[in-house]
Structure formats: C-alpha cells, structure tokens
PDB file of N, CA and C in Angstrom:
ATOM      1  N   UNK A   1      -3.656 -19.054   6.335  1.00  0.00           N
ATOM      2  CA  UNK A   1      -4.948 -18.435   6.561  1.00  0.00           C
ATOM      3  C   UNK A   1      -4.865 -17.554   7.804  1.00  0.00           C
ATOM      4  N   UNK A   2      -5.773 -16.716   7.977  1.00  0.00           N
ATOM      5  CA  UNK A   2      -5.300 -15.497   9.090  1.00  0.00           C
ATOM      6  C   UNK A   2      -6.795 -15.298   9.499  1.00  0.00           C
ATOM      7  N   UNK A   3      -7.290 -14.738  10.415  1.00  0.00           N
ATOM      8  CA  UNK A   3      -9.091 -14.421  10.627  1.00  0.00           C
ATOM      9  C   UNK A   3      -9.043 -12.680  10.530  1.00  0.00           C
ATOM     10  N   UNK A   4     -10.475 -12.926  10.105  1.00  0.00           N
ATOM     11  CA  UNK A   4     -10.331 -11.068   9.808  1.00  0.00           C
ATOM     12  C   UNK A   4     -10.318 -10.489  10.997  1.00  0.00           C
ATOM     13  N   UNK A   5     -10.484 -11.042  12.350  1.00  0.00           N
ATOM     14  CA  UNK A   5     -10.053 -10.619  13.355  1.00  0.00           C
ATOM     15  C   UNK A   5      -8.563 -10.069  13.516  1.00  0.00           C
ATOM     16  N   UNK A   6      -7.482 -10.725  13.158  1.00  0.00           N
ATOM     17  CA  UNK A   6      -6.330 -10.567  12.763  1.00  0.00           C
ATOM     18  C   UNK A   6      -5.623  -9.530  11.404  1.00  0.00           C
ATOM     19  N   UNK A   7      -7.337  -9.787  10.317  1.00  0.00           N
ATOM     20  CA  UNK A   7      -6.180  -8.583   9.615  1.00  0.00           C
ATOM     21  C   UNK A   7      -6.918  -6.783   9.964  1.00  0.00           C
ATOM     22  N   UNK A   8      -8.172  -7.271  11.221  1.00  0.00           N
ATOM     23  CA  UNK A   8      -8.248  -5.547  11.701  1.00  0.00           C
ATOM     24  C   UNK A   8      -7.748  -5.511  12.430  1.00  0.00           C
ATOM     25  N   UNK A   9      -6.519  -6.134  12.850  1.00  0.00           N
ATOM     26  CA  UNK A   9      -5.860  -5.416  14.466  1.00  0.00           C
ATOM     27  C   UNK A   9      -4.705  -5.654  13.300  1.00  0.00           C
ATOM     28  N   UNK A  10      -4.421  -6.061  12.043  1.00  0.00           N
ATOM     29  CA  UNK A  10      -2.768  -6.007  11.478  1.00  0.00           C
ATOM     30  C   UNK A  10      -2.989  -4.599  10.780  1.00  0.00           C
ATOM     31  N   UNK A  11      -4.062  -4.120  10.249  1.00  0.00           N
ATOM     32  CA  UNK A  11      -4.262  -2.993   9.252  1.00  0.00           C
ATOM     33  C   UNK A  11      -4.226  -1.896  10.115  1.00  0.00           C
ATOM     34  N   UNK A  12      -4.727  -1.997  11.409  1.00  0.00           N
ATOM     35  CA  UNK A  12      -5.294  -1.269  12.527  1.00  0.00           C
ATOM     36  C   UNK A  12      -3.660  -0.465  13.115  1.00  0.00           C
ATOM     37  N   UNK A  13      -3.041  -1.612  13.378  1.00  0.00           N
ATOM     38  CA  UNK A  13      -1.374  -1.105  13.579  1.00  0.00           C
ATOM     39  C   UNK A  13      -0.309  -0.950  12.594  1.00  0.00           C
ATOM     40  N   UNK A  14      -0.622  -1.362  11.623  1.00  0.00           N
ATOM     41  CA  UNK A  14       0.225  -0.812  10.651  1.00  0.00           C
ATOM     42  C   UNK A  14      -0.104   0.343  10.419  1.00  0.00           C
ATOM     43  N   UNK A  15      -1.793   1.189  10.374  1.00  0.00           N
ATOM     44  CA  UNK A  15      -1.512   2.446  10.330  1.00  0.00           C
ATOM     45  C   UNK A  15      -0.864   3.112  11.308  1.00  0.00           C
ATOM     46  N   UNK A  16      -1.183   3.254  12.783  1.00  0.00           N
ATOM     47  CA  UNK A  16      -1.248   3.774  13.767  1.00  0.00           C
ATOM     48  C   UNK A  16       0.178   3.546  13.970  1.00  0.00           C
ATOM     49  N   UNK A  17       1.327   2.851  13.675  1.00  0.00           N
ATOM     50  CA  UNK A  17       2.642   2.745  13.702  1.00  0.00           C
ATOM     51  C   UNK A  17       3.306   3.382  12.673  1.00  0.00           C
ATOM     52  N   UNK A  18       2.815   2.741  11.367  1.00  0.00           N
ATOM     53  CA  UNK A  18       3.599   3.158  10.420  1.00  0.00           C
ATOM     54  C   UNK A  18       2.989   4.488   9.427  1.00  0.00           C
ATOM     55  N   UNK A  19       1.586   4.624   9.231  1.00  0.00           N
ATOM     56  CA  UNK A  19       1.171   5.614   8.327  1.00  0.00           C
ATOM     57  C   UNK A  19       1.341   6.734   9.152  1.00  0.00           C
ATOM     58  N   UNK A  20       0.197   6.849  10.180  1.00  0.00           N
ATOM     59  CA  UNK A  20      -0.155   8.116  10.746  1.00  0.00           C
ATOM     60  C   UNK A  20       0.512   8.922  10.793  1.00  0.00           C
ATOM     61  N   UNK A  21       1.465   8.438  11.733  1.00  0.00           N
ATOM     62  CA  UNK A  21       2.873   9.429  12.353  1.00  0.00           C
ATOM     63  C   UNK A  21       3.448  10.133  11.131  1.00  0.00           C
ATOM     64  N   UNK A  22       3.349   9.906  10.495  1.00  0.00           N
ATOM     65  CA  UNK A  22       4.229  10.910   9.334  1.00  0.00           C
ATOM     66  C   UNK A  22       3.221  11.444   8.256  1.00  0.00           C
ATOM     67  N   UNK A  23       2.257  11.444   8.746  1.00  0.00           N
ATOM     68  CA  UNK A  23       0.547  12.746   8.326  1.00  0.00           C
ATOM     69  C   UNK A  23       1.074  13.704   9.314  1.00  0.00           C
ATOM     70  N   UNK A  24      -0.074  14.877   8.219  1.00  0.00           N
ATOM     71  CA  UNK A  24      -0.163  15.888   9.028  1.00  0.00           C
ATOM     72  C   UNK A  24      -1.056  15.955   9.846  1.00  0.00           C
ATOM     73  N   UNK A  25      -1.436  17.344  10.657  1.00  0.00           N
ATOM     74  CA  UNK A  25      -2.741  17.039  11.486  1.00  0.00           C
ATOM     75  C   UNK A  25      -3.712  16.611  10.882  1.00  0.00           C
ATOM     76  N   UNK A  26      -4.181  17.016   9.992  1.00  0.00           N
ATOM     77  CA  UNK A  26      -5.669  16.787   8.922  1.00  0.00           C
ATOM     78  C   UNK A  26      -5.857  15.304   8.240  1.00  0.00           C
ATOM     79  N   UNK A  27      -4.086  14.833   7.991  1.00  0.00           N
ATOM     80  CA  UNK A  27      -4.433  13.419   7.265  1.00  0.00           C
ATOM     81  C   UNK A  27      -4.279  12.594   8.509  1.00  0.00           C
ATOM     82  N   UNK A  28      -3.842  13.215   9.392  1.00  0.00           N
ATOM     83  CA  UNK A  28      -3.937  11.931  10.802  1.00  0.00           C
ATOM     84  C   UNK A  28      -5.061  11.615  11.164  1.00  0.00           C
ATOM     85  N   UNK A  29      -5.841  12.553  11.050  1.00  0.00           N
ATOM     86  CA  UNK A  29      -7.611  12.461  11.448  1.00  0.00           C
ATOM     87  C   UNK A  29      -7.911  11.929  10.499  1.00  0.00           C
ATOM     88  N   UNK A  30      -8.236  11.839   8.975  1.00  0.00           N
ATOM     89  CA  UNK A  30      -8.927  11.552   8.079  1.00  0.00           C
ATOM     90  C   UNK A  30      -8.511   9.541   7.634  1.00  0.00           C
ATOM     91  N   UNK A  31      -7.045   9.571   7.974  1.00  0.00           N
ATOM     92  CA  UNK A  31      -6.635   8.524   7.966  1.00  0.00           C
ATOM     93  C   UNK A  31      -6.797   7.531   9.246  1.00  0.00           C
ATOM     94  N   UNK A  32      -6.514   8.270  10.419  1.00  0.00           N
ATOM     95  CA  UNK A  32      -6.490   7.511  11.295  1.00  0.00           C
ATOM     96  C   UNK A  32      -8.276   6.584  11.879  1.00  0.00           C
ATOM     97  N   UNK A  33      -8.999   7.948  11.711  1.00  0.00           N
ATOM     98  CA  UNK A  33     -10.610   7.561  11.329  1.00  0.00           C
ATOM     99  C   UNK A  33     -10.941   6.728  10.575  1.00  0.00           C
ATOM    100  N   UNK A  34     -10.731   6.981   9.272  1.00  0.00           N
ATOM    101  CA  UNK A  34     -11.118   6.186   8.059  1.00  0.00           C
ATOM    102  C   UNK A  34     -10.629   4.934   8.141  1.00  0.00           C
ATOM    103  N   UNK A  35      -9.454   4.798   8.531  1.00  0.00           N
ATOM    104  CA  UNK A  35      -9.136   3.060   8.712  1.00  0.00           C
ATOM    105  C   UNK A  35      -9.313   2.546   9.958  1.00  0.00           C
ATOM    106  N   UNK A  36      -9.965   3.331  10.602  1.00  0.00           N
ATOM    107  CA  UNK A  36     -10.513   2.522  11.973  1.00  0.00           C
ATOM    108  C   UNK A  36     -11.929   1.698  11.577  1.00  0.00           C
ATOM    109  N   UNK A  37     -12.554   3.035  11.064  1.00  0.00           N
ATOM    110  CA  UNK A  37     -13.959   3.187  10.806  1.00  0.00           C
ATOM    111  C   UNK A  37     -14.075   1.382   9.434  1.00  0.00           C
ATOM    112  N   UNK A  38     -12.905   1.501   8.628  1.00  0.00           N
ATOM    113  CA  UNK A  38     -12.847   0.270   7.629  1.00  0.00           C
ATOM    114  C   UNK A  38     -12.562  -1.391   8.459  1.00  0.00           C
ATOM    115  N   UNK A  39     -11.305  -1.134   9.025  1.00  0.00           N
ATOM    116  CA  UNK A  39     -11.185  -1.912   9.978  1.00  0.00           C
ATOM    117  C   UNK A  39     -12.614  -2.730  11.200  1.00  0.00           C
ATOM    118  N   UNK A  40     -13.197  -1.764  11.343  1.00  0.00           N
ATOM    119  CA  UNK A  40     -14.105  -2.383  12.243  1.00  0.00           C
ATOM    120  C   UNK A  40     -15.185  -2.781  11.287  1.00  0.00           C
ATOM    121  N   UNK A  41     -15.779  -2.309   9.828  1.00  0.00           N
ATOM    122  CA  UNK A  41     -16.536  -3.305   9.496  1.00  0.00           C
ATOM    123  C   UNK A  41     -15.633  -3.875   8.001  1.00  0.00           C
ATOM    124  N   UNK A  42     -14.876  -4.798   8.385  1.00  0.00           N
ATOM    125  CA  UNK A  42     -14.179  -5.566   7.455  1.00  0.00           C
ATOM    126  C   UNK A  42     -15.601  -6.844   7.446  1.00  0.00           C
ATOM    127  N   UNK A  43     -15.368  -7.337   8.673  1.00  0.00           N
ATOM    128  CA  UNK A  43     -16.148  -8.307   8.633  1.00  0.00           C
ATOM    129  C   UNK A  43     -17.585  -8.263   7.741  1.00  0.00           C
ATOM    130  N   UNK A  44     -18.035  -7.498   7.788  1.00  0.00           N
ATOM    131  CA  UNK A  44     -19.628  -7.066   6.589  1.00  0.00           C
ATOM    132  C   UNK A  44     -19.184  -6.863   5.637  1.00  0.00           C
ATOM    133  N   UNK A  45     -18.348  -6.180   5.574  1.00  0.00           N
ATOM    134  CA  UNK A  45     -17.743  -5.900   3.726  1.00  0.00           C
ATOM    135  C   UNK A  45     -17.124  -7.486   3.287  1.00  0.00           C
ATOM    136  N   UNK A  46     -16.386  -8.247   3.695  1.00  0.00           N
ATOM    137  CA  UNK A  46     -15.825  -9.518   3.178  1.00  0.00           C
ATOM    138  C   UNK A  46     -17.046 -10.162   3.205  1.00  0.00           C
ATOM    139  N   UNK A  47     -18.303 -10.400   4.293  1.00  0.00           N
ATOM    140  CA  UNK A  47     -19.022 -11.258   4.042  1.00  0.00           C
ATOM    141  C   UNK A  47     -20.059 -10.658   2.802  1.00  0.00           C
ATOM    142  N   UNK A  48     -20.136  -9.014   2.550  1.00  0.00           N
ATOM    143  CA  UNK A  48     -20.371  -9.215   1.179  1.00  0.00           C
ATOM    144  C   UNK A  48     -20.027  -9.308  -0.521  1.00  0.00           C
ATOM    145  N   UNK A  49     -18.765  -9.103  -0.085  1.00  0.00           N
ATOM    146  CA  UNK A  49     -18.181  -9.890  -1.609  1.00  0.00           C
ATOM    147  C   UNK A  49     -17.662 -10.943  -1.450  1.00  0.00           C
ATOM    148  N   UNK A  50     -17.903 -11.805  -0.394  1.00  0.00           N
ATOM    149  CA  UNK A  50     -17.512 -13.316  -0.233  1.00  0.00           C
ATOM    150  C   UNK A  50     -18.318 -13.991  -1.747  1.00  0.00           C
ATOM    151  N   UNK A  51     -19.301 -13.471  -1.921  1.00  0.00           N
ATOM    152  CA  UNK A  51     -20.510 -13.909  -2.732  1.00  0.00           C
ATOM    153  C   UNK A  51     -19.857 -13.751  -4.066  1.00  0.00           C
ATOM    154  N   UNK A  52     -19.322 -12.488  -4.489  1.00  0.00           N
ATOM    155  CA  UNK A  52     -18.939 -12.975  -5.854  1.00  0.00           C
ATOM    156  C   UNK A  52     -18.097 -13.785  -6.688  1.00  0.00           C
ATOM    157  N   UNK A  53     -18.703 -14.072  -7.584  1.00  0.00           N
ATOM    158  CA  UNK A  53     -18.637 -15.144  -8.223  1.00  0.00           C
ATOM    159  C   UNK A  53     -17.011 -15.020  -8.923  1.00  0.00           C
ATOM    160  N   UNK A  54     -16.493 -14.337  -9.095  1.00  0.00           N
ATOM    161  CA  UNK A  54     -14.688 -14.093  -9.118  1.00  0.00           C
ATOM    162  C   UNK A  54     -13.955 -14.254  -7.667  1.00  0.00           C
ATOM    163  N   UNK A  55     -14.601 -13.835  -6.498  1.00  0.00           N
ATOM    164  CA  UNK A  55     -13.820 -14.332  -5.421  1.00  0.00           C
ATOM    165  C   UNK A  55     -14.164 -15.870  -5.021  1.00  0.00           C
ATOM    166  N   UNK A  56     -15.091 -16.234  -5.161  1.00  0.00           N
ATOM    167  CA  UNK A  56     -15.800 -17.475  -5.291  1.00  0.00           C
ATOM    168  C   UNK A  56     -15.281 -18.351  -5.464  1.00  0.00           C
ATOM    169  N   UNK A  57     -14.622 -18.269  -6.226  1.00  0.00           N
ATOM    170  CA  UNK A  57     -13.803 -19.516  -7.729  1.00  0.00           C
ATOM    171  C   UNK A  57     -12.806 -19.346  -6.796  1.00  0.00           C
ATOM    172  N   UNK A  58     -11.863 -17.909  -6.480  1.00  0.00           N
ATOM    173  CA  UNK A  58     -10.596 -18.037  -6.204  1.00  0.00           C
ATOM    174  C   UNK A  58      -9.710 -19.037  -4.664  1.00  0.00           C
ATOM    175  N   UNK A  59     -11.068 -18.946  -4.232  1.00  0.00           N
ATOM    176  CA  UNK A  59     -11.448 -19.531  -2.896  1.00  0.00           C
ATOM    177  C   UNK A  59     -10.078 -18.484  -1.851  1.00  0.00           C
ATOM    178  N   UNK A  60     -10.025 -17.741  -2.101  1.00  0.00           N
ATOM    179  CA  UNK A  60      -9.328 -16.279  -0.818  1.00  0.00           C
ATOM    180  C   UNK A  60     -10.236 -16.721   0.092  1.00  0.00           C
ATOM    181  N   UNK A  61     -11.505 -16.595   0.446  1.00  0.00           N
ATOM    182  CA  UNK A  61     -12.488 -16.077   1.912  1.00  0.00           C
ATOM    183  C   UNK A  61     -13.296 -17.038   1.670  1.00  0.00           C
ATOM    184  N   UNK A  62     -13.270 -17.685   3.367  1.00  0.00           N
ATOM    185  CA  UNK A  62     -14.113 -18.323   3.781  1.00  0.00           C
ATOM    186  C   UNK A  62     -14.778 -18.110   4.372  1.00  0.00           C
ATOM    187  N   UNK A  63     -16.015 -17.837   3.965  1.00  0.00           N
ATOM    188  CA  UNK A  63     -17.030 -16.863   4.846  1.00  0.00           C
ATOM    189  C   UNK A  63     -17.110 -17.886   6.348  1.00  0.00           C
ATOM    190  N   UNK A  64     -17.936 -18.719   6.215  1.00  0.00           N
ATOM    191  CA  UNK A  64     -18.179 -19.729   7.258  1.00  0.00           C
ATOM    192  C   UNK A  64     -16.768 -19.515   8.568  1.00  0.00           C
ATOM    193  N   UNK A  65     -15.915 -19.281   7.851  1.00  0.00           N
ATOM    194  CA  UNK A  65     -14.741 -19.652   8.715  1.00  0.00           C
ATOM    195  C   UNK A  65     -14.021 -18.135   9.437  1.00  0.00           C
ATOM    196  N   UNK A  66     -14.704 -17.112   8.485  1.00  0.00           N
ATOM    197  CA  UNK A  66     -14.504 -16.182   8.471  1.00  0.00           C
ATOM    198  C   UNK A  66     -12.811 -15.854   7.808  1.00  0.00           C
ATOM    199  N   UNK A  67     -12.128 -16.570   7.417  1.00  0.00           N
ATOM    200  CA  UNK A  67     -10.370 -16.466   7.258  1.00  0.00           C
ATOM    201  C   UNK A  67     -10.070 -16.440   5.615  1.00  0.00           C
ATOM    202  N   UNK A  68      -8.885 -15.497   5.925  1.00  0.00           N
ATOM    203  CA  UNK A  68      -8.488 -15.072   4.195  1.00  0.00           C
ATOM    204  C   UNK A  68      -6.959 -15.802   4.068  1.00  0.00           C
ATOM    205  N   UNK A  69      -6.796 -16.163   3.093  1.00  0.00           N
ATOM    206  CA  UNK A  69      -5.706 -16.738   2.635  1.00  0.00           C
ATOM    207  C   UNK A  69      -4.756 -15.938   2.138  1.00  0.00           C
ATOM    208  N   UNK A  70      -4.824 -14.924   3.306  1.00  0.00           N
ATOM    209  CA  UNK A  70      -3.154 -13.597   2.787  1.00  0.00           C
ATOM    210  C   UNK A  70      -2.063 -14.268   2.112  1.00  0.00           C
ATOM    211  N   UNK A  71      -1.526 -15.612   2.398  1.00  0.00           N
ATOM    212  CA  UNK A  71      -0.324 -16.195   1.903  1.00  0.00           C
ATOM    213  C   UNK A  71      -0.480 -16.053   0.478  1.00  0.00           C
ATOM    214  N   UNK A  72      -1.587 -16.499   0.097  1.00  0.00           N
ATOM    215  CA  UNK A  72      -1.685 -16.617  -1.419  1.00  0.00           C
ATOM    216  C   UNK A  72      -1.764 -15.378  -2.078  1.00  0.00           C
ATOM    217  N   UNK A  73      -2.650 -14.510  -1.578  1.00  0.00           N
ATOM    218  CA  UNK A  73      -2.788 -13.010  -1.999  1.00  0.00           C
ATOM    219  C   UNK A  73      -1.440 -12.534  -1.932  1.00  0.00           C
ATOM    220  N   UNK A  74      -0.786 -12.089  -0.783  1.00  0.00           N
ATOM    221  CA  UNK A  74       0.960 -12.076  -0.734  1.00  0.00           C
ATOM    222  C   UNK A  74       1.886 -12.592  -1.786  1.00  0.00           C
ATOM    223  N   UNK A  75       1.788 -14.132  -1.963  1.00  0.00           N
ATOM    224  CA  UNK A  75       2.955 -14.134  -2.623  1.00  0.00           C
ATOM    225  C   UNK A  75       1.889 -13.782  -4.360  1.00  0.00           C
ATOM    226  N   UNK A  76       1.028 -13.970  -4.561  1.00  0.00           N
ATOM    227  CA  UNK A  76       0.378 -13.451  -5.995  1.00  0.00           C
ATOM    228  C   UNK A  76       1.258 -12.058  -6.388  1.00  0.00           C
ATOM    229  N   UNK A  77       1.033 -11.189  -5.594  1.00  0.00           N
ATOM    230  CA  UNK A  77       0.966  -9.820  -5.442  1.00  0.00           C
ATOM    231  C   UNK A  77       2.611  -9.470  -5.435  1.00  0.00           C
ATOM    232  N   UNK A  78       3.571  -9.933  -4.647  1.00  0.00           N
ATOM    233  CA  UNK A  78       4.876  -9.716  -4.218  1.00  0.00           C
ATOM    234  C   UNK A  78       5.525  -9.718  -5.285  1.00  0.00           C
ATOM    235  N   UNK A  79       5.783 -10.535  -6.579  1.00  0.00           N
ATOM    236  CA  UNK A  79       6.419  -9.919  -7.317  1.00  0.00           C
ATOM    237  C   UNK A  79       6.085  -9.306  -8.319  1.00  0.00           C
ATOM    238  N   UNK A  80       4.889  -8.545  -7.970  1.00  0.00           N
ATOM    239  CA  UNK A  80       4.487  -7.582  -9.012  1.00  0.00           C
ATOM    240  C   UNK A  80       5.056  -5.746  -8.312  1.00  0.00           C
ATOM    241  N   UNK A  81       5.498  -6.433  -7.198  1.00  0.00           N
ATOM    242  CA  UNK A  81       5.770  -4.530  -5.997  1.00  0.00           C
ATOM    243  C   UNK A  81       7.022  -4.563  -6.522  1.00  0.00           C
ATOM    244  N   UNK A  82       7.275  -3.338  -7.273  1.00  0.00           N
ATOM    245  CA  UNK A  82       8.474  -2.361  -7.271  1.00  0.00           C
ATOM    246  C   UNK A  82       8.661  -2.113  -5.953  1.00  0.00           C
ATOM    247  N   UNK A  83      10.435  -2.244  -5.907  1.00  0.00           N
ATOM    248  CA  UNK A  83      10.727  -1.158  -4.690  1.00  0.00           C
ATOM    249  C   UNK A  83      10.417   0.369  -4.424  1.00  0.00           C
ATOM    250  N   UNK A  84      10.471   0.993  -6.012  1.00  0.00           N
ATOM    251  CA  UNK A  84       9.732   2.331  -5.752  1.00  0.00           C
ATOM    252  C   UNK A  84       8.305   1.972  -5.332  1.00  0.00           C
ATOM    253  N   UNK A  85       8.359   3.305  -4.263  1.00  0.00           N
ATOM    254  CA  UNK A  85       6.676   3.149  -3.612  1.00  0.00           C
ATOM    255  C   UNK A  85       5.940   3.509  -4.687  1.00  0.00           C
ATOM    256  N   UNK A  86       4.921   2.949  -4.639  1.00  0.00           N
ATOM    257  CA  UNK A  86       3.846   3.624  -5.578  1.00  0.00           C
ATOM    258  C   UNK A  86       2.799   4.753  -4.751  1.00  0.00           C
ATOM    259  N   UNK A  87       1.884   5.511  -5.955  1.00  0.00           N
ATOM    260  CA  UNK A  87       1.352   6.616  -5.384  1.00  0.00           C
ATOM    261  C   UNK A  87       0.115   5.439  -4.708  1.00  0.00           C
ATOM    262  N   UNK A  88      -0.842   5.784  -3.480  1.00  0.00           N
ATOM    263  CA  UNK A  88      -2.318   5.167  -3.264  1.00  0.00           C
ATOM    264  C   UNK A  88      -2.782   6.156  -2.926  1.00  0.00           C
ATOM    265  N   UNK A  89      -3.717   6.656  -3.721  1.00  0.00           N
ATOM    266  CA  UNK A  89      -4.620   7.940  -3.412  1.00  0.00           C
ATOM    267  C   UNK A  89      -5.814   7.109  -3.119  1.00  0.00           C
ATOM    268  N   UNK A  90      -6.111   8.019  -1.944  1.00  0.00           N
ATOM    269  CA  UNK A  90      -7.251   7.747  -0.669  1.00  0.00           C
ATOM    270  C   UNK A  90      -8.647   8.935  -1.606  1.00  0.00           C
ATOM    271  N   UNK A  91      -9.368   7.691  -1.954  1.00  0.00           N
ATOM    272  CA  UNK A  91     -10.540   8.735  -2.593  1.00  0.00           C
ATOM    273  C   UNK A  91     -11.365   9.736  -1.758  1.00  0.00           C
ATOM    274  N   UNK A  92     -12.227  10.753  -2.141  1.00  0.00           N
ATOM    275  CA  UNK A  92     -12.673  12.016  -1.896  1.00  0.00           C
ATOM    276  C   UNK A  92     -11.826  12.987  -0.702  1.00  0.00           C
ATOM    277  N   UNK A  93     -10.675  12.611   0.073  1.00  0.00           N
ATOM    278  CA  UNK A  93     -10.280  13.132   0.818  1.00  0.00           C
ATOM    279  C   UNK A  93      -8.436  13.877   0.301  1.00  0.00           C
ATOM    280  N   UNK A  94      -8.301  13.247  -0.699  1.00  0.00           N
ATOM    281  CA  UNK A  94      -7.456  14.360  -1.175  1.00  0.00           C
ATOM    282  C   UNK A  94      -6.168  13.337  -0.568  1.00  0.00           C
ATOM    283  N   UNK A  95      -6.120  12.284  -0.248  1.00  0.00           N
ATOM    284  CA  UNK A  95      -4.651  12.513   0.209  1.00  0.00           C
ATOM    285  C   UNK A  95      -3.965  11.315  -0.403  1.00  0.00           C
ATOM    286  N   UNK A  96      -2.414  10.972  -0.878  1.00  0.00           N
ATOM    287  CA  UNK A  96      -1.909  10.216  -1.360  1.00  0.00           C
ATOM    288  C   UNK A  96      -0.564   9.708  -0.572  1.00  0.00           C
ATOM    289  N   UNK A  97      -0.741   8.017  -0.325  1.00  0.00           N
ATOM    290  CA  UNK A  97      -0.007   7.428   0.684  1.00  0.00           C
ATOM    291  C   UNK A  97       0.771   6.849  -0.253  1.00  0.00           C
ATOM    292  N   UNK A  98       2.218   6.882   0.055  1.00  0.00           N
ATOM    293  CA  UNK A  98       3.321   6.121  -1.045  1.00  0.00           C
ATOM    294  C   UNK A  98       3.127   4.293  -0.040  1.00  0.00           C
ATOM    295  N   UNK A  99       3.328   3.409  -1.167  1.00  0.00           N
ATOM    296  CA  UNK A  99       3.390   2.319  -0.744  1.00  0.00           C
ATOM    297  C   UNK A  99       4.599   1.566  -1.556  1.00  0.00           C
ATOM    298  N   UNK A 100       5.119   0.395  -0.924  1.00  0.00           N
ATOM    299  CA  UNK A 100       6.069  -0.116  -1.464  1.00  0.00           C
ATOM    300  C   UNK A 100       6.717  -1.524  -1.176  1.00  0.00           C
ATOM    301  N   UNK A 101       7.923  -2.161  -1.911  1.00  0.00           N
ATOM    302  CA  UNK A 101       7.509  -3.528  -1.195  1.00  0.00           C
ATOM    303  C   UNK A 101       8.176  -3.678   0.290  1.00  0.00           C
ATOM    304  N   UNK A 102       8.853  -2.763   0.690  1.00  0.00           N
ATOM    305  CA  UNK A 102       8.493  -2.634   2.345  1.00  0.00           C
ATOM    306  C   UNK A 102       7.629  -2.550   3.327  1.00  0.00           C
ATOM    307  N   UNK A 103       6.582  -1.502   2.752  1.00  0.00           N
ATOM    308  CA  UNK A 103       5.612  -1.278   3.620  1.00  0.00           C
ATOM    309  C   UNK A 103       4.600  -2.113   2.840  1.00  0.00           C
ATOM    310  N   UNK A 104       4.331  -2.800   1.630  1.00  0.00           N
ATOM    311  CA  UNK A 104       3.443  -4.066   1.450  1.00  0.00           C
ATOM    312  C   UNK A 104       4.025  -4.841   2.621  1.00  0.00           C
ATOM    313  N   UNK A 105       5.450  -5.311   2.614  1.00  0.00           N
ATOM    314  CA  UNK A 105       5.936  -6.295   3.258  1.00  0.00           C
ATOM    315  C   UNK A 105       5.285  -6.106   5.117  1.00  0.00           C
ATOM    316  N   UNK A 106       5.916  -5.027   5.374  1.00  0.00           N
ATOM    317  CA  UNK A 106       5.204  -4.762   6.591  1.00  0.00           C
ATOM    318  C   UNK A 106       3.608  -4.928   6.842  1.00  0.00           C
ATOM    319  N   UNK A 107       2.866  -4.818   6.114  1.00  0.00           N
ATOM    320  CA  UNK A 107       1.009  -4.210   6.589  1.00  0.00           C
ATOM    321  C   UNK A 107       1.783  -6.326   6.343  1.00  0.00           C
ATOM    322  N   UNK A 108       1.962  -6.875   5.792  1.00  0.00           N
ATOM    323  CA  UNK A 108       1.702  -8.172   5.428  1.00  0.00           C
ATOM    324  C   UNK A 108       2.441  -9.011   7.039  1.00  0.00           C
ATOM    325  N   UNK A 109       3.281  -8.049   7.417  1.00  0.00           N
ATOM    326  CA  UNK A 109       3.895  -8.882   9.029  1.00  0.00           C
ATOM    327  C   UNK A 109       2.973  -8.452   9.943  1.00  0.00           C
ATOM    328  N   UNK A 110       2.507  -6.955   9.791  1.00  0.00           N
ATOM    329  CA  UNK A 110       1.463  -6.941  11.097  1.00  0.00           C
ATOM    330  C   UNK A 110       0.302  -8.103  11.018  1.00  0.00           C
ATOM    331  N   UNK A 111      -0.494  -8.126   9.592  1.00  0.00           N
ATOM    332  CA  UNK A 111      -1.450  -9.021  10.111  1.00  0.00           C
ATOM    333  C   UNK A 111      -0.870 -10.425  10.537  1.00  0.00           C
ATOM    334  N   UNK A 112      -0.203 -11.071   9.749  1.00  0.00           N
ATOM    335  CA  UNK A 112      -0.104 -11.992  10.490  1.00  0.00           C
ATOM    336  C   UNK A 112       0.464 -12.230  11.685  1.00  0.00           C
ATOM    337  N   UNK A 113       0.845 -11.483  12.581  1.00  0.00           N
ATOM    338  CA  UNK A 113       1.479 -11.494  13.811  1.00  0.00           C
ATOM    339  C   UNK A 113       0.340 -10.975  14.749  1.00  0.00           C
ATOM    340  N   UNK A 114      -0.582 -10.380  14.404  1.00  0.00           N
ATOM    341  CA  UNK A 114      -1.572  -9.695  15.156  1.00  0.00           C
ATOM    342  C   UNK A 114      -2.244 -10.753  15.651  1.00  0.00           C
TER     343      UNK A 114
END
C-alpha cells in the first residue's frame, strides 16, 4: 500500500525526471502543468471514484486511509506491458508519450520510493 501522498510526489518526479526533459518547449509546459495540476488534486479525484461500485469490490483505495494498493495494480498490469512502448496520447492537447515496461517499471519505483 503507498498514500496518495506518495504517488503525487512518485508521478510528480517521474515526469519532471523522466518525461519532460525530452519534450519540446510547448509539451514541457503542457505536460509539465498538466501533471502538476493532476498530481495535486489526486486526492479529490480518488476520493471520487473511491465510490464506485467496480473499484469498490476491487478494494485498490481506501478512502478512510487514503492508500492504494499499487502492488496489486502493478503486478495485475505487468504482464500485460510489451517491451515495445506503447503510444499514450494526452487528450485535447495533441501530444503522444511512448510508454513501456521500463518506464511503467520506473513511474512504479518512483512512487514507491517517494
């Protein structure tokens, strides 16, 4: 379990280490903003789909406790990542971030080390 305190300072530096720097000027701003701007209200967004009734069951988020069970999400998820990155297009802003099971692997060491 990890606190969402921990996965906005792991999401927070995995961009600012690993995405940004290799944007251009325009996606450094749009990215570097946008996942600040997400990052700081994680906490309101998890406490409102804490409520549904599919995350509910899965028991990921504990609202009360505020903490997500990345381990489980992680290993769920891990052997479904190709080593080829995949495309993640960032909606209305045009831009597309390759992801992969490195940089899954990584955003997955920052938070928990954060």
């Amino acid at each position: 379990m990890v606190t969402i305190a921990q996965v906005q300072r792991g999401v927070a530096d995995f961009l600012d280490r690993e995405v940004v720097p290799q944007l251009s000027g325009f996606e450094k701003i749009v990215i570097g903003t946008g996942g600040g701007l997400i990052a700081a209200k994680l906490p309101e967004l998890m406490n409102k789909i804490a409520d549904h009734p599919m995350l509910s069951v899965l028991d990921l988020y504990r609202k009360e406790t505020g903490e997500l069970d990345l381990d489980a999400v992680y290993a769920a998820a891990e052997p479904y990542i190709g080593a080829e990155p995949f495309a993640l297009k960032v909606p209305v802003v045009g831009i597309t971030l390759k992801m992969g099971r490195q940089e899954i692997r990584d955003l997955y060491n920052y938070i928990k080390g954060a």
